[in-house]
C-alpha atoms as a PDB file:
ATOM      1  CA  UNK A   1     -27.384  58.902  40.488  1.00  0.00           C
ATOM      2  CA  UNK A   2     -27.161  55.550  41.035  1.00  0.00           C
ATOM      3  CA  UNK A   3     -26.089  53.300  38.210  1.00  0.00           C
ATOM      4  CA  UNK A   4     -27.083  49.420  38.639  1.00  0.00           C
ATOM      5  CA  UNK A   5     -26.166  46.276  36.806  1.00  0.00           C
ATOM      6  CA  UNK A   6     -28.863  43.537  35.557  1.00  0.00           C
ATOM      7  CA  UNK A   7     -27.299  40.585  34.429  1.00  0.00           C
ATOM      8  CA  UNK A   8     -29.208  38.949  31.351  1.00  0.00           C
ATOM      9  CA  UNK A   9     -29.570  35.762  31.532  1.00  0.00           C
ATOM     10  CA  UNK A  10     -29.699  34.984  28.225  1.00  0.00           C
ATOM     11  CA  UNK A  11     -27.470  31.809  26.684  1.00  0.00           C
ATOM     12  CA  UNK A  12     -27.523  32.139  23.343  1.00  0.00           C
ATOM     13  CA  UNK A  13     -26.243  29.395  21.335  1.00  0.00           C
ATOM     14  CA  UNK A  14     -25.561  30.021  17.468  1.00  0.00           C
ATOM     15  CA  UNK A  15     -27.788  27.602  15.065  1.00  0.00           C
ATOM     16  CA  UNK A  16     -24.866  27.492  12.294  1.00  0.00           C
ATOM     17  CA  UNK A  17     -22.280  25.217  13.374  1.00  0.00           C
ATOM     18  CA  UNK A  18     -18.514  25.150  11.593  1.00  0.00           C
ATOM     19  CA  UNK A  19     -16.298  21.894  11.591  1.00  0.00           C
ATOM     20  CA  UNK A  20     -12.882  21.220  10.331  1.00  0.00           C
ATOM     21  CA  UNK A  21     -12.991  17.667   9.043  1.00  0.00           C
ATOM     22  CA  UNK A  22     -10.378  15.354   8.314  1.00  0.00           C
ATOM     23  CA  UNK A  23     -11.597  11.945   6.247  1.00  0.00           C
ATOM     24  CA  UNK A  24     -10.154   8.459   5.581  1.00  0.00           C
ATOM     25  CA  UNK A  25     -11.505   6.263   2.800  1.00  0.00           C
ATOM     26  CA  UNK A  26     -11.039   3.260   0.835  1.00  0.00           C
ATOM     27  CA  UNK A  27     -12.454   0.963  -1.643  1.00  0.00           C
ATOM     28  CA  UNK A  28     -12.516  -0.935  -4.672  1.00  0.00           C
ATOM     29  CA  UNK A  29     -12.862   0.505  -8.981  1.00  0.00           C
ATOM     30  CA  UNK A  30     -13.279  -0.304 -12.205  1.00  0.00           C
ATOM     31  CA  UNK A  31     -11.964   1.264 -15.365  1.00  0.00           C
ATOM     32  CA  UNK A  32     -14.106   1.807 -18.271  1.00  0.00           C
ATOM     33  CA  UNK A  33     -13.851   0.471 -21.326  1.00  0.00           C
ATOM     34  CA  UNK A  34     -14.921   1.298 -25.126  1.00  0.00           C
ATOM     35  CA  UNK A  35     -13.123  -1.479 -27.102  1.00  0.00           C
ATOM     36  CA  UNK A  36     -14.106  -5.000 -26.589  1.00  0.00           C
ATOM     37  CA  UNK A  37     -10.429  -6.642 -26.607  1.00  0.00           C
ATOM     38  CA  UNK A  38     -10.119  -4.371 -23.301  1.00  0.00           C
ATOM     39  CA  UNK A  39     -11.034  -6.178 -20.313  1.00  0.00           C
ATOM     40  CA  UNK A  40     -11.182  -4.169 -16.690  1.00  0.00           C
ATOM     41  CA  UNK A  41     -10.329  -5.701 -13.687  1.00  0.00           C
ATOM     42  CA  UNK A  42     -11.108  -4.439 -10.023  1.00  0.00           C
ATOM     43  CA  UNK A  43      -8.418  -1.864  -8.452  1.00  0.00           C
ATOM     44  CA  UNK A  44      -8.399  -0.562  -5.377  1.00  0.00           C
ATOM     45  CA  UNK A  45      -7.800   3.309  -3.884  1.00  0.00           C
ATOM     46  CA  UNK A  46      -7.221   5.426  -0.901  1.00  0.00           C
ATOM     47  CA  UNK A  47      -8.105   8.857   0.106  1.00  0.00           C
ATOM     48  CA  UNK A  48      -7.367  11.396   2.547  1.00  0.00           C
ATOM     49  CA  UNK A  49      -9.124  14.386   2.588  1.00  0.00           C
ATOM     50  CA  UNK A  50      -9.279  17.775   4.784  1.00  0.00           C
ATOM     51  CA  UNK A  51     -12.016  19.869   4.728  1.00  0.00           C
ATOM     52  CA  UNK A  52     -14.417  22.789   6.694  1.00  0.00           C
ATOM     53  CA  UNK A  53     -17.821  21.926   6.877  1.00  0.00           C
ATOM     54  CA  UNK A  54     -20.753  24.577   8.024  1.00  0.00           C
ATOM     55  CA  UNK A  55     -23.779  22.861   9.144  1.00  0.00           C
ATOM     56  CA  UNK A  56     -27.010  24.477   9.929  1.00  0.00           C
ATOM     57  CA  UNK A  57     -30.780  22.998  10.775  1.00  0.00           C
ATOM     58  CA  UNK A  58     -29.687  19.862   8.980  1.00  0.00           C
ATOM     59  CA  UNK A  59     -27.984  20.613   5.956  1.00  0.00           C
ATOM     60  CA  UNK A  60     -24.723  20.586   5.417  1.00  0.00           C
ATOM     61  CA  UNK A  61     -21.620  22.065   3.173  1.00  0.00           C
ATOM     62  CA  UNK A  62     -17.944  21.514   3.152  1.00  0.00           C
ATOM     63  CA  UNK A  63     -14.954  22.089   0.153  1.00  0.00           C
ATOM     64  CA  UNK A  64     -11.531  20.794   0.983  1.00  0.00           C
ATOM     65  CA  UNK A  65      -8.250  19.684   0.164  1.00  0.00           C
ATOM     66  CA  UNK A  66      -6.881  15.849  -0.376  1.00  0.00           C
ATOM     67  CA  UNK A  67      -4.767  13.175  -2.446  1.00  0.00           C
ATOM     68  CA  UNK A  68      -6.186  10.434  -3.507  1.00  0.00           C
ATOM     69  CA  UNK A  69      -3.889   6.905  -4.728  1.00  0.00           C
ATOM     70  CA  UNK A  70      -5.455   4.557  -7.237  1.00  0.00           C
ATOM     71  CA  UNK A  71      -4.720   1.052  -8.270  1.00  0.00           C
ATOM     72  CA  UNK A  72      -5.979   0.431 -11.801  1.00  0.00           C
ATOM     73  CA  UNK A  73      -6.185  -2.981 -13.810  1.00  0.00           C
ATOM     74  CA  UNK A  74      -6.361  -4.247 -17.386  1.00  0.00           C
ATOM     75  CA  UNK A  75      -6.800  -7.085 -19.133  1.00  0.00           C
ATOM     76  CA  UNK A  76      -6.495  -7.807 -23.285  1.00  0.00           C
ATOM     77  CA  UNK A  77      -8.438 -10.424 -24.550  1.00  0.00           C
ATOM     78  CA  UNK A  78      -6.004 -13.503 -25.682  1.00  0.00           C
ATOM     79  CA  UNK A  79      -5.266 -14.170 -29.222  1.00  0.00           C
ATOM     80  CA  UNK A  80      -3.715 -10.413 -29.534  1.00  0.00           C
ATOM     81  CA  UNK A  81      -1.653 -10.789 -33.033  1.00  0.00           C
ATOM     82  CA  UNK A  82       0.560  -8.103 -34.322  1.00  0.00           C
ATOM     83  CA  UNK A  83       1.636  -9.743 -38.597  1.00  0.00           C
ATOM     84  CA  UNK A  84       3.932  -8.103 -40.604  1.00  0.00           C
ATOM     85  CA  UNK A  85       5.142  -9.032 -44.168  1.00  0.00           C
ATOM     86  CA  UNK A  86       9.234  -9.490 -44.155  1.00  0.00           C
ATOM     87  CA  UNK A  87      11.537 -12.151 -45.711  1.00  0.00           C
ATOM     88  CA  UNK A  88      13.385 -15.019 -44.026  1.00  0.00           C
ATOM     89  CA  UNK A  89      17.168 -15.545 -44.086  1.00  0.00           C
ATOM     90  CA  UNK A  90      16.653 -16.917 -47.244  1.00  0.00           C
ATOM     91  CA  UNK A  91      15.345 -14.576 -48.938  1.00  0.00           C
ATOM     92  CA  UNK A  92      11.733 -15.708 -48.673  1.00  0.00           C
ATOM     93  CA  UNK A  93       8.450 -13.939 -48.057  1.00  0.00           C
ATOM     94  CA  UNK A  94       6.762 -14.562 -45.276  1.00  0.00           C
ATOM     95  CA  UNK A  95       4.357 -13.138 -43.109  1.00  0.00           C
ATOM     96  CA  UNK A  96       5.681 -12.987 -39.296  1.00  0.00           C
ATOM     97  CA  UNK A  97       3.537 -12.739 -36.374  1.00  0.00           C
ATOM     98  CA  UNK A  98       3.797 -11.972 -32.990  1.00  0.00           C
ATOM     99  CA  UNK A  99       0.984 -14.091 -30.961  1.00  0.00           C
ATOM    100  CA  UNK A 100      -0.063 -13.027 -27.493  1.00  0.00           C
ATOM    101  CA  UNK A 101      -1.390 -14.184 -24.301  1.00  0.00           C
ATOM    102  CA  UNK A 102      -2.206 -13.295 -20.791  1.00  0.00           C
ATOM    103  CA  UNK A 103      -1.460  -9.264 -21.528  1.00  0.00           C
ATOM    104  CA  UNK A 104      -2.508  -8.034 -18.121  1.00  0.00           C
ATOM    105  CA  UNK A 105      -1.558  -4.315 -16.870  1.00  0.00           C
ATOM    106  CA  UNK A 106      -1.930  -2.015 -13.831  1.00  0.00           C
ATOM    107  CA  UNK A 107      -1.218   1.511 -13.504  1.00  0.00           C
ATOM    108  CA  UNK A 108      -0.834   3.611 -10.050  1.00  0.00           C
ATOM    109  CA  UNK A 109      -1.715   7.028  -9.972  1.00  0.00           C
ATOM    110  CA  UNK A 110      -1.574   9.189  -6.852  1.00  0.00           C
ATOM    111  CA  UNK A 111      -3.862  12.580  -7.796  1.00  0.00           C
ATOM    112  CA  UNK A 112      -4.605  15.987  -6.001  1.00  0.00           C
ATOM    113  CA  UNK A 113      -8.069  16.556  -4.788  1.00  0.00           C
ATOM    114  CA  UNK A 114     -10.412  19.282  -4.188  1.00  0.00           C
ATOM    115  CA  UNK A 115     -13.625  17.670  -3.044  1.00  0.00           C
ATOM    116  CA  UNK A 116     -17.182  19.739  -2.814  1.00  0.00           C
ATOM    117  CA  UNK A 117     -20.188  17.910  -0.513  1.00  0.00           C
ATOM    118  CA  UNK A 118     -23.881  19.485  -0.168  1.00  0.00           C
ATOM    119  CA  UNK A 119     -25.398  17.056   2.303  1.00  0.00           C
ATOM    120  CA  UNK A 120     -28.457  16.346   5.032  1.00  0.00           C
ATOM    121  CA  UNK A 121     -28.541  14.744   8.015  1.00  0.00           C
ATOM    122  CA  UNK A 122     -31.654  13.300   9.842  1.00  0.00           C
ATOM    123  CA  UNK A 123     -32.197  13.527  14.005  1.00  0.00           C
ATOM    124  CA  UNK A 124     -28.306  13.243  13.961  1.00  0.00           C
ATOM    125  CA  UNK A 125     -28.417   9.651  13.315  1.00  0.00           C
ATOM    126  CA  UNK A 126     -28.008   9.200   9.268  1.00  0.00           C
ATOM    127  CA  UNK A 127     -27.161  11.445   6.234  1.00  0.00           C
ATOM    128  CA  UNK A 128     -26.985  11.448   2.733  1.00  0.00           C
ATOM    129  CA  UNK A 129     -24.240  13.787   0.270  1.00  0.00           C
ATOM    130  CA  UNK A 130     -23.878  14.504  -3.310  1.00  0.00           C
ATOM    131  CA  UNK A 131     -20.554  15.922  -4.673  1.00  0.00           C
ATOM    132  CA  UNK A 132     -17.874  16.368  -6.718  1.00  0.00           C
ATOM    133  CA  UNK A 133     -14.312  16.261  -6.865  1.00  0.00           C
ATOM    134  CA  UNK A 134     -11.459  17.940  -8.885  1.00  0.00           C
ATOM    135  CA  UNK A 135      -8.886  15.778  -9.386  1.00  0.00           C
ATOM    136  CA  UNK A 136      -5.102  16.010 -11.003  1.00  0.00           C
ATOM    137  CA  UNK A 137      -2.555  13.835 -11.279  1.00  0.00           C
ATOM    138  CA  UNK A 138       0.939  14.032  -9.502  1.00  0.00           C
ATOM    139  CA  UNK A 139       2.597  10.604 -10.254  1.00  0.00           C
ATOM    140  CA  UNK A 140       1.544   8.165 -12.592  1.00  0.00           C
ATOM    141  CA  UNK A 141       3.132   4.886 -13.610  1.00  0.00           C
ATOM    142  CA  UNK A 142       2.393   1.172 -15.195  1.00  0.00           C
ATOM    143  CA  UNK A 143       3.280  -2.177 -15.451  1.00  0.00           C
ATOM    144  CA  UNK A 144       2.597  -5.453 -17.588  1.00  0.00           C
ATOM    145  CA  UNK A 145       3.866  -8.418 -18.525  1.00  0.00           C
ATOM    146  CA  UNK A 146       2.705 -10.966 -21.303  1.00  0.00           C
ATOM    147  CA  UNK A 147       3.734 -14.309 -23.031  1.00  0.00           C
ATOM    148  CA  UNK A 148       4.983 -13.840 -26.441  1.00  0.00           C
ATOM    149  CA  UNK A 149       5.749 -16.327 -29.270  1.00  0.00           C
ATOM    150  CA  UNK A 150       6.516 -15.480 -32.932  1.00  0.00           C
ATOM    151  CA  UNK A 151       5.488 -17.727 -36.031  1.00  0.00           C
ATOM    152  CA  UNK A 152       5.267 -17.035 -39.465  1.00  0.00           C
ATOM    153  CA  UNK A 153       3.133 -18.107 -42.343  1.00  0.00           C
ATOM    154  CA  UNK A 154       4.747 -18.405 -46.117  1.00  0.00           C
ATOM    155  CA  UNK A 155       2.601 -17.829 -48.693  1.00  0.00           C
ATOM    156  CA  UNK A 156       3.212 -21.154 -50.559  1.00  0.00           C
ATOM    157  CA  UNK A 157       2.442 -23.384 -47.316  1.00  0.00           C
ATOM    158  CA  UNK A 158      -0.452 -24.291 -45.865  1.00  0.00           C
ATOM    159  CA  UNK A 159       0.252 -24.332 -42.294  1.00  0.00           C
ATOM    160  CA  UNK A 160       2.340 -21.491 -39.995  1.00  0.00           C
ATOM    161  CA  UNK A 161       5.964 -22.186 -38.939  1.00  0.00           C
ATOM    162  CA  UNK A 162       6.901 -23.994 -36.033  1.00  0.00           C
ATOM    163  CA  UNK A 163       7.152 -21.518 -32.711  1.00  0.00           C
ATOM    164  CA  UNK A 164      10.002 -22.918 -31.692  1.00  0.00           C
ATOM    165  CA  UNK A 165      12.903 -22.338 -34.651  1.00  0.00           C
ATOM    166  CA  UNK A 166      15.135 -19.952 -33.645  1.00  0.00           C
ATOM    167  CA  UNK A 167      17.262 -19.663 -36.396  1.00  0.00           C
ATOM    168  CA  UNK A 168      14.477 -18.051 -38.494  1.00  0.00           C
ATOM    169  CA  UNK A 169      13.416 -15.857 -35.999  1.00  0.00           C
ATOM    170  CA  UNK A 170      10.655 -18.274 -34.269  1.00  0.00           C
ATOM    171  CA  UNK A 171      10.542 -18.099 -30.735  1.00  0.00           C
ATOM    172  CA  UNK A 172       8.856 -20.169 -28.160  1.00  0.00           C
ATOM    173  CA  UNK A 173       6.381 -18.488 -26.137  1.00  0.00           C
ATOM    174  CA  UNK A 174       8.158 -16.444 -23.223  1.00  0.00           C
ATOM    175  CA  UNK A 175       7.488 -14.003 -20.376  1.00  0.00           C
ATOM    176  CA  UNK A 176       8.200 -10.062 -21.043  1.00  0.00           C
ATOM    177  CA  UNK A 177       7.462  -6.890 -19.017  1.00  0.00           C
ATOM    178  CA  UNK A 178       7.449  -3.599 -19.604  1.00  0.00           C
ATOM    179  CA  UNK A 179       7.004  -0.503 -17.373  1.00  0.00           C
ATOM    180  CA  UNK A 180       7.185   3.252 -17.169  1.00  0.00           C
ATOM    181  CA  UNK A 181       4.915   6.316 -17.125  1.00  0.00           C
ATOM    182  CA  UNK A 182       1.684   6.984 -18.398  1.00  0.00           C
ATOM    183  CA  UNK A 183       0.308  10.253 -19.703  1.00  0.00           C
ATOM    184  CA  UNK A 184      -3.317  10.859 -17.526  1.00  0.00           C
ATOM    185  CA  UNK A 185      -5.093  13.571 -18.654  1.00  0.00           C
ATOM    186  CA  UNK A 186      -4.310  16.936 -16.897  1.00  0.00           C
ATOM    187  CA  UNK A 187      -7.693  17.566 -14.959  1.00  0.00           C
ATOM    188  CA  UNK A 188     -10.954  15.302 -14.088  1.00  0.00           C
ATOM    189  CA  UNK A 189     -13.942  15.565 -12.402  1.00  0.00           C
ATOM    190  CA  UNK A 190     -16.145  13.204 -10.291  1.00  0.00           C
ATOM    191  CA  UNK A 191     -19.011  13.200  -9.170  1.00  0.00           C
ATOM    192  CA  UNK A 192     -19.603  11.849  -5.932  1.00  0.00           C
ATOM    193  CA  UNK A 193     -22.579  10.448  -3.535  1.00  0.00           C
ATOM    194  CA  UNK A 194     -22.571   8.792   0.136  1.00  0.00           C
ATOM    195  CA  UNK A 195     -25.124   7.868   2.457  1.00  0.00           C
ATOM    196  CA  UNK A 196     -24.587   6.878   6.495  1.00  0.00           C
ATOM    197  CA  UNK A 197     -24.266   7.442   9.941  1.00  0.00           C
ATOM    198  CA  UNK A 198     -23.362   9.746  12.494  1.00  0.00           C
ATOM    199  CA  UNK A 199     -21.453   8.957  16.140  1.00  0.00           C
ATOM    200  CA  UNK A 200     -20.729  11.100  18.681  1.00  0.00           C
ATOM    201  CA  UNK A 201     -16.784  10.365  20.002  1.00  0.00           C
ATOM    202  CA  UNK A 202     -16.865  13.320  23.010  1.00  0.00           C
ATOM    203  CA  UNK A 203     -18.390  16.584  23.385  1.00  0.00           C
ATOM    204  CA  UNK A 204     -17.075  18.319  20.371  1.00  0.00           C
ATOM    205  CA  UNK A 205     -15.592  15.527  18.148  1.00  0.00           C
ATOM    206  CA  UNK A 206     -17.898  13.438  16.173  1.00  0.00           C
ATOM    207  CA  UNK A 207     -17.768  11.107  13.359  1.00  0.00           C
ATOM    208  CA  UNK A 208     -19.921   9.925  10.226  1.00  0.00           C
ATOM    209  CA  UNK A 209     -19.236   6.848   8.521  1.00  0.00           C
ATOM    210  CA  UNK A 210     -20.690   5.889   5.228  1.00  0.00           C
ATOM    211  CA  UNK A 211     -20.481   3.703   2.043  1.00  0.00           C
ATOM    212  CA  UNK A 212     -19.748   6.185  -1.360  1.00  0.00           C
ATOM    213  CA  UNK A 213     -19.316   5.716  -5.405  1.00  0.00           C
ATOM    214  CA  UNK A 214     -18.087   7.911  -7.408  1.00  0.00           C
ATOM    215  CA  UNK A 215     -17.068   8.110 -11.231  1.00  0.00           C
ATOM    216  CA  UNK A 216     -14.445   9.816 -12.618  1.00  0.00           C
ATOM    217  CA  UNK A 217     -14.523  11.727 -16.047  1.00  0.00           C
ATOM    218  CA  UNK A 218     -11.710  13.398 -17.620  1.00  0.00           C
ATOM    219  CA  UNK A 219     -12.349  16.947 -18.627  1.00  0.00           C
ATOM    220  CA  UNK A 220      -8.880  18.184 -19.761  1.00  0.00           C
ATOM    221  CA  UNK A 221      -6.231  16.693 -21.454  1.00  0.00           C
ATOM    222  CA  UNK A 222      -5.898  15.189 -23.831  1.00  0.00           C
ATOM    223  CA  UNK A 223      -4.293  11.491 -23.795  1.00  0.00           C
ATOM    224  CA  UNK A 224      -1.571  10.321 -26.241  1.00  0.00           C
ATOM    225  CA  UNK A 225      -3.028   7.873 -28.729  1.00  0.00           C
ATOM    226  CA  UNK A 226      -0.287   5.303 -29.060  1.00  0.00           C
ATOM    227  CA  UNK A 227       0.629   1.986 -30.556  1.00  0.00           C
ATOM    228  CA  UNK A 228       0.091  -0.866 -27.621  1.00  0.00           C
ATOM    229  CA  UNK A 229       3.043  -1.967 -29.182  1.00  0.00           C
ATOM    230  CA  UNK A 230       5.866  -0.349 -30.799  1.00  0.00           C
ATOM    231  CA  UNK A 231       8.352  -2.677 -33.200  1.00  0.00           C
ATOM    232  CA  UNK A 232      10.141   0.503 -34.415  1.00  0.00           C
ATOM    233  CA  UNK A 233      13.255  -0.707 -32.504  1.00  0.00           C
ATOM    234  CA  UNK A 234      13.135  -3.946 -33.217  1.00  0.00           C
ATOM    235  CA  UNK A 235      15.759  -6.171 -35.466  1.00  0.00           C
ATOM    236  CA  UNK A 236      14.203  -7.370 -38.475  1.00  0.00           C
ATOM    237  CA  UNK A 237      17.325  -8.487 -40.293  1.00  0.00           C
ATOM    238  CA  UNK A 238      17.199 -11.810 -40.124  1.00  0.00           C
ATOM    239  CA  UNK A 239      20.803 -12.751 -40.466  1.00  0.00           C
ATOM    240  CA  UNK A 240      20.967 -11.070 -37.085  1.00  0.00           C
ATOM    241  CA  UNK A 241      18.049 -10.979 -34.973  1.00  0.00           C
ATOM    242  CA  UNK A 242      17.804 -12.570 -32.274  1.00  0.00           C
ATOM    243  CA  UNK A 243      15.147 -13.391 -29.229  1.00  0.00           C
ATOM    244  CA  UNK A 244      17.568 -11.312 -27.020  1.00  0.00           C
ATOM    245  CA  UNK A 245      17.219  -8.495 -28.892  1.00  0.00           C
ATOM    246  CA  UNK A 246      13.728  -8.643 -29.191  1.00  0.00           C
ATOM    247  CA  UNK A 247      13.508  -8.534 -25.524  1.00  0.00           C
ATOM    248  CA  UNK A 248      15.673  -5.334 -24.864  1.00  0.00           C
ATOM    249  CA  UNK A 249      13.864  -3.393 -27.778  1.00  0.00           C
ATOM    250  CA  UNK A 250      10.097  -4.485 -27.883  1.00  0.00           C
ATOM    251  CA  UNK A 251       8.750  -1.372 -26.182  1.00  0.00           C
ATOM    252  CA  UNK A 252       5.089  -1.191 -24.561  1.00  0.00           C
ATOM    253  CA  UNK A 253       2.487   1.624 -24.290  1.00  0.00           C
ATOM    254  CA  UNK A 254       0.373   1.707 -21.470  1.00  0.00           C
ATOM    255  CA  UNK A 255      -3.206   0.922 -22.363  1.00  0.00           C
ATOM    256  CA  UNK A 256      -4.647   4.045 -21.254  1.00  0.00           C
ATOM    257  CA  UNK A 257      -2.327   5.949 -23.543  1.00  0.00           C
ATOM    258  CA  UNK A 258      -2.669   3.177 -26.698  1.00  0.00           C
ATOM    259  CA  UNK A 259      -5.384   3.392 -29.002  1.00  0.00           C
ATOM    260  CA  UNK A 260      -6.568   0.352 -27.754  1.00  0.00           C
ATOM    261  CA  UNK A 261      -8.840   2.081 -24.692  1.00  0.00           C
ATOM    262  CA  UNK A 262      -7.474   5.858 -25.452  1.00  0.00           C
ATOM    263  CA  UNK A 263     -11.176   6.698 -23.018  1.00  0.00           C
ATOM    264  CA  UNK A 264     -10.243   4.033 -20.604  1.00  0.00           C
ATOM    265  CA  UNK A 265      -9.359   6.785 -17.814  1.00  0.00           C
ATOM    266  CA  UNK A 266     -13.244   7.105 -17.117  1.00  0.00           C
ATOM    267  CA  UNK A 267     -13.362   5.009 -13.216  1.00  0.00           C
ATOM    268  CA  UNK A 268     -15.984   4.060 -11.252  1.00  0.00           C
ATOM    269  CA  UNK A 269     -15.361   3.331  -7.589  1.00  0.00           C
ATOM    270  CA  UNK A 270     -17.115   2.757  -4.521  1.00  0.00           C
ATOM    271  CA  UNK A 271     -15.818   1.924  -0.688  1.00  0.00           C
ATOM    272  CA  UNK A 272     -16.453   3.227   2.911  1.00  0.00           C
ATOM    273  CA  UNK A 273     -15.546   6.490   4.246  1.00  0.00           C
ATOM    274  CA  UNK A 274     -14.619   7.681   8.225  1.00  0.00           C
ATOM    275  CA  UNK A 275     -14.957  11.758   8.359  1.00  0.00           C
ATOM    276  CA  UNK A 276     -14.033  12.678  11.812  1.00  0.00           C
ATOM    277  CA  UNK A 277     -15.639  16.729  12.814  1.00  0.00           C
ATOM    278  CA  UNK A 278     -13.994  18.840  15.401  1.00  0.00           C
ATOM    279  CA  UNK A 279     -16.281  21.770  16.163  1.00  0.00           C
ATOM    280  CA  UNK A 280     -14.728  25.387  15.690  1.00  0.00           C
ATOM    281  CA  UNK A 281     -17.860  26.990  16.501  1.00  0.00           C
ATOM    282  CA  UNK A 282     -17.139  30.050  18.254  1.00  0.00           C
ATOM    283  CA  UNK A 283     -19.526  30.235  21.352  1.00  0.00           C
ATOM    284  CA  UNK A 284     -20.948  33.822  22.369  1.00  0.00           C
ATOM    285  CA  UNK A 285     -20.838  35.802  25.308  1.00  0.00           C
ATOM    286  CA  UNK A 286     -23.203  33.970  28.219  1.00  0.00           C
ATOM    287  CA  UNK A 287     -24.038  37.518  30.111  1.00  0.00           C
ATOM    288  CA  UNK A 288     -25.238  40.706  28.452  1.00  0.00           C
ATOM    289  CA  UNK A 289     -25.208  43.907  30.332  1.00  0.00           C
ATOM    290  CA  UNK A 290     -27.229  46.984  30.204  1.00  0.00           C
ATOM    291  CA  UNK A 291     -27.054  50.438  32.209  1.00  0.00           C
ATOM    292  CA  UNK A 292     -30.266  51.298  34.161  1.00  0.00           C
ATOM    293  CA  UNK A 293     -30.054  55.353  33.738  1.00  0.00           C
END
């Protein structure tokens, strides 16, 4: 008996494609804001992002790992006033105040990711995704500074103290700062949308490039409501206070753990985004065999 081989010539090329992904983006946010003497500023981000992606006639899914660094900024409107009711060195009442201007914070966070994408693409030239994106926070810290003066107001004058007399405890307007870490809530979610291109780089490695917003919520967590402000340290004896001390003991709260803006870590962003695909597809055998009995 004679056995003979027929080659098959039969190519078969799978119609599910697989992709490990590695993405680069950056852009521009905005913190939301519930009170009215809060006033966002733009911040900026990063992102970095690994992922697998499975693609098939079109469509598109992919879940991943990432970080993701934020640069968020606040403003307070001017004319903050902080009044308490104390005596002078005299033995007088009064009614002190501590007048503000130019309060302006920023906080940097630096978060771990898990992002989620359901997309399309069309003729391999465009694409559009809808997501979202786990998010929790790793290192978090603020800044601020603000000009300060103190005046007071006694009960039997008309007008408010001079700014500038030490001796009572009226200081002219200076610079302070304050810094430290902020308490962001444990766990967020965002969801996410992009729309844009695709590019082949060489046979295997491609590239999409598009323009995305997302908006982040916080889910879990919950964030320390806090004085702005907090005197408690503070020397209010005034045979001995001084504008020295007030500097070393004044103590600030960042604004998104005050009860200013205690819902200011909702963020909406928006930027471009470079995801660079490596196919991983396995390809099949080219040549089936079969014995001719």
């Amino acid at each position: 008996m004679w056995l003979s081989v027929t080659p098959v010539a039969a190519q078969r090329h799978s119609s599910t494609l697989h992709f490990i992904t590695a993405s680069v983006a950056g852009g521009a946010g905005l913190g939301m804001s519930t009170q009215g003497v809060v006033k966002p500023a733009i911040g900026g981000e990063g992102q970095l992002a690994v992922s697998y992606e499975v693609l098939n006639s079109g469509f598109f899914f992919s879940f991943g790992l990432g970080a993701d660094y934020r640069l968020s900024r606040y403003n307070l409107t001017e004319g903050m006033v902080d009044q308490f009711a104390r005596v002078d060195k005299d033995g007088r009442a009064i009614n002190y105040r501590y007048v503000y201007s130019g309060f302006s914070e920023q906080e940097h966070t630096v978060y771990a990711t898990a992002p989620v994408w359901f997309g399309y693409r069309i003729k391999d030239k465009v694409y559009f995704s809808v997501g979202a994106k786990l998010a929790m926070p790793l290192w978090n810290t603020y800044s601020l500074r603000t000009n300060l003066y103190t005046e007071g107001e006694y009960p039997n004058l008309i007008d408010y103290v001079s700014r500038n007399v030490p001796s009572y405890g009226f200081y002219p307007s200076t610079e302070f700062r304050g810094k430290g870490s902020y308490v962001a809530p444990t766990l967020s979610v965002s969801p996410m949308a992009e729309i844009g291109a695709f590019f082949r780089i060489v046979p295997g490695i491609s590239c999409r490039i598009g323009a995305y917003v997302e908006y982040a919520i916080p889910v879990l967590g919950k964030t320390p409501v806090l004085p702005q402000i907090d005197y408690s340290a503070v020397d209010v004896n005034p045979a001995t206070q001084s504008l020295d001390n007030l500097h070393s003991t004044l103590r600030f709260n960042s604004i998104l753990n005050s009860r200013m803006n205690a819902a200011a870590a909702q963020y909406l962003s928006f930027g471009i985004r470079a995801t660079f695909r490596f196919n991983v597809t396995r390809s099949p055998s080219v040549c089936l065999c079969e014995r001719d009995n």
